[in-house]
C-alpha atoms as a PDB file:
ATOM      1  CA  UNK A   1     109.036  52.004 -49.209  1.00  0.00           C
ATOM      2  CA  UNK A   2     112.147  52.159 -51.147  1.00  0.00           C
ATOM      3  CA  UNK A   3     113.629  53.844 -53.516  1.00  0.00           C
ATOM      4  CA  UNK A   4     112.176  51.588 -56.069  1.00  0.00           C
ATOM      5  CA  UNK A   5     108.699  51.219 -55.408  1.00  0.00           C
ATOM      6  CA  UNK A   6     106.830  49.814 -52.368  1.00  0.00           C
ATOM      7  CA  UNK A   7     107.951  46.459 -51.113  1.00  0.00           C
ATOM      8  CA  UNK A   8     103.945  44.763 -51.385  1.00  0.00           C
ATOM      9  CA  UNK A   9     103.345  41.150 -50.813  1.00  0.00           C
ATOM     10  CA  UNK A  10     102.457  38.808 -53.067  1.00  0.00           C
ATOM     11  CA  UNK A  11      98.896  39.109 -52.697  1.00  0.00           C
ATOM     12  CA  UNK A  12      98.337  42.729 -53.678  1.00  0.00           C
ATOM     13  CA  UNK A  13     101.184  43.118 -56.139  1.00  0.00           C
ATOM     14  CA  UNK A  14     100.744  43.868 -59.981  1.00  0.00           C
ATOM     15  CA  UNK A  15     103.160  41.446 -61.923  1.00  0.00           C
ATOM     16  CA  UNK A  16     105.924  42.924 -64.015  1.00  0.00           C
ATOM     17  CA  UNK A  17     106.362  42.434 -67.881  1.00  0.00           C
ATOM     18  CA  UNK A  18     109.762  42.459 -69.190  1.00  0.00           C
ATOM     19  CA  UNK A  19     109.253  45.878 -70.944  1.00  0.00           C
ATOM     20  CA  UNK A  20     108.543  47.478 -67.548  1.00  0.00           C
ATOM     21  CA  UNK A  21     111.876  45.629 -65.860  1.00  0.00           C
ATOM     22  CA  UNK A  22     113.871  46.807 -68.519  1.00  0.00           C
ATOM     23  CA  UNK A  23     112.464  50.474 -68.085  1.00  0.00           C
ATOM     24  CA  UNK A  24     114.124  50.138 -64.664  1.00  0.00           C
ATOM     25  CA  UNK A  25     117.285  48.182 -65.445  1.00  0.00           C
ATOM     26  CA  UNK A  26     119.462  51.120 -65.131  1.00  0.00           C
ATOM     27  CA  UNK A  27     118.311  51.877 -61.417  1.00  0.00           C
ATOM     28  CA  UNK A  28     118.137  48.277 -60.703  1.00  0.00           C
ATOM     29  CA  UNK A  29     122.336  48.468 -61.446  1.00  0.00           C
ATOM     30  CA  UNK A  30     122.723  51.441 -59.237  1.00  0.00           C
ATOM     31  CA  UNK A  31     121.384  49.545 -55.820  1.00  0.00           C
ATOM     32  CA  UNK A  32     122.062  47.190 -53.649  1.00  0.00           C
ATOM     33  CA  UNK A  33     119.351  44.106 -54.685  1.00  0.00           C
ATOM     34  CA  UNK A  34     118.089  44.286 -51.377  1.00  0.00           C
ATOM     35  CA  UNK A  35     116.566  47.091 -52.588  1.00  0.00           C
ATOM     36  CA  UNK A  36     114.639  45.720 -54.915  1.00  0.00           C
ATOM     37  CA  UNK A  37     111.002  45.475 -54.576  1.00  0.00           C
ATOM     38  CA  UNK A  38     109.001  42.743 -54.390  1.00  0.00           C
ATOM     39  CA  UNK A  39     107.454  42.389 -58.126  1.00  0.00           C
ATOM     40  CA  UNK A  40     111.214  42.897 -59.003  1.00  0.00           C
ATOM     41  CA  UNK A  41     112.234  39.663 -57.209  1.00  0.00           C
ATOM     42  CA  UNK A  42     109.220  37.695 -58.404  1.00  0.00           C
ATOM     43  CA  UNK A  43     109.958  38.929 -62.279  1.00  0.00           C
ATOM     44  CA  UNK A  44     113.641  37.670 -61.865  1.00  0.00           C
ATOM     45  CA  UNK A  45     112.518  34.411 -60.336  1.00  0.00           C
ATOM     46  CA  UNK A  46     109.788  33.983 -62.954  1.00  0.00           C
ATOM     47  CA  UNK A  47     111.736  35.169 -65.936  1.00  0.00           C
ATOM     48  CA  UNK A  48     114.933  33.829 -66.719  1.00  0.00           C
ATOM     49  CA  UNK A  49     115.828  35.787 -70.122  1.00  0.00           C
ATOM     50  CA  UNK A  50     115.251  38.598 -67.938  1.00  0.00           C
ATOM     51  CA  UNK A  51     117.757  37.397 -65.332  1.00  0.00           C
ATOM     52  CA  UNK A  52     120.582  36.686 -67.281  1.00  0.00           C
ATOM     53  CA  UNK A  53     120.101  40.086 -69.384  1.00  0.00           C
ATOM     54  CA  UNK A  54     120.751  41.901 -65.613  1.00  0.00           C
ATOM     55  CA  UNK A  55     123.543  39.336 -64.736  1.00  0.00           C
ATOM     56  CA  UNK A  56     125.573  39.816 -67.860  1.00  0.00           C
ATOM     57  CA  UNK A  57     124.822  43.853 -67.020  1.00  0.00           C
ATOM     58  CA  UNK A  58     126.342  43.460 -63.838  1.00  0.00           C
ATOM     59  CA  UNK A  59     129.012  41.467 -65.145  1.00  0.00           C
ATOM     60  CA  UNK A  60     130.209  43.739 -67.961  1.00  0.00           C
ATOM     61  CA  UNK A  61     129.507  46.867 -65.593  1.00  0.00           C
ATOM     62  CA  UNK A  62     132.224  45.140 -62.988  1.00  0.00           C
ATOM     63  CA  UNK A  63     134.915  44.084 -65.975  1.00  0.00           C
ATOM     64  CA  UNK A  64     134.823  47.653 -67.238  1.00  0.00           C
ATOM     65  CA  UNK A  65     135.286  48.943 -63.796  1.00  0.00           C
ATOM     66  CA  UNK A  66     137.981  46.656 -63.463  1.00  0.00           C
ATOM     67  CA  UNK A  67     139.621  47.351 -67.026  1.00  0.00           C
ATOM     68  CA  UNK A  68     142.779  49.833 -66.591  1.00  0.00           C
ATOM     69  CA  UNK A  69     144.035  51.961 -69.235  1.00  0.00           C
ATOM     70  CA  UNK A  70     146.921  50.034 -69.881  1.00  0.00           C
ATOM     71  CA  UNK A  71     144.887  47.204 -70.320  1.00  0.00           C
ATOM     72  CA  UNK A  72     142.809  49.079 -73.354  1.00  0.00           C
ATOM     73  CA  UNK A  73     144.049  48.565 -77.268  1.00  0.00           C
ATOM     74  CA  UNK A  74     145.580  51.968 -78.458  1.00  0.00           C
ATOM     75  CA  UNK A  75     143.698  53.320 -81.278  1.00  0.00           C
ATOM     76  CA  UNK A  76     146.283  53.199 -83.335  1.00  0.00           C
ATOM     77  CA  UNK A  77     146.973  49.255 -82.756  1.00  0.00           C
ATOM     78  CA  UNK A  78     146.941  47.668 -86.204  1.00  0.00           C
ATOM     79  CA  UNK A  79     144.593  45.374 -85.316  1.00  0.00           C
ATOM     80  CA  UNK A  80     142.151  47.794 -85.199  1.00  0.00           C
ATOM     81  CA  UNK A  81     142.599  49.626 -88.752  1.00  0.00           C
ATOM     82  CA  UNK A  82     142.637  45.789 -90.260  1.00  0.00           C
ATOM     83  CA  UNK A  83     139.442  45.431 -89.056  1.00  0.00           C
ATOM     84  CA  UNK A  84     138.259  48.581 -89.840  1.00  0.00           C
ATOM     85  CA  UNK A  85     139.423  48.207 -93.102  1.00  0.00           C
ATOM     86  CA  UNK A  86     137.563  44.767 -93.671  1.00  0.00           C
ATOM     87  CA  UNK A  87     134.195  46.167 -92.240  1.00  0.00           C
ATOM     88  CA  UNK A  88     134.291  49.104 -94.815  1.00  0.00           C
ATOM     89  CA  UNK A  89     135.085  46.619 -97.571  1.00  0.00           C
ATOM     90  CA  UNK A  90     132.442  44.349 -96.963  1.00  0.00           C
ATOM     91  CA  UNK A  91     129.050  45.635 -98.454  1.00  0.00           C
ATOM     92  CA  UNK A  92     126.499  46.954 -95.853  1.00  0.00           C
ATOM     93  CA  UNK A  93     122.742  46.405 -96.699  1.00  0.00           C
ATOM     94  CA  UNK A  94     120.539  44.798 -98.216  1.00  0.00           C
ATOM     95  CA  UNK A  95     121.259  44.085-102.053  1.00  0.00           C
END
């Protein structure tokens, strides 16, 4: 048994629903995926929105570990207040 539930066969196991992989998405990014149980696997295999939703996770967890803070825009970077300034033109809402 691992941290993330017991590692059952195929025979035995209760399938996953997306709702219930996405409850655990956030430990699923803390471990190694050989950690992963087996219904874990087989919802991965079987569900490919699901996949790419944990692959972009991983992706965008490993680019902001990765970003420096030179590499960040300073607040007070003009580009930033233009766009601010268009966003809080535009009307927000239904009309």
């Amino acid at each position: 048994m691992n941290n993330l539930g017991n590692d059952v066969g195929p025979a035995d196991a209760s399938e996953m629903d997306c709702v219930d992989f996405l409850r655990r998405v956030d430990e699923l990014l803390d471990v190694d995926d050989d950690m992963w149980d087996t219904r874990v696997r087989r919802h991965l295999m079987d569900c490919p929105p699901c996949r790419v939703f944990l692959e972009q996770l991983q992706d965008l967890r490993e680019l902001l570990r990765a970003a420096s803070t030179q590499d960040l825009v300073p607040p007070d970077d003009p580009r930033i207040a233009a766009i601010m300034s268009l966003s809080s033109s535009k009307e927000i809402g239904p009309k």
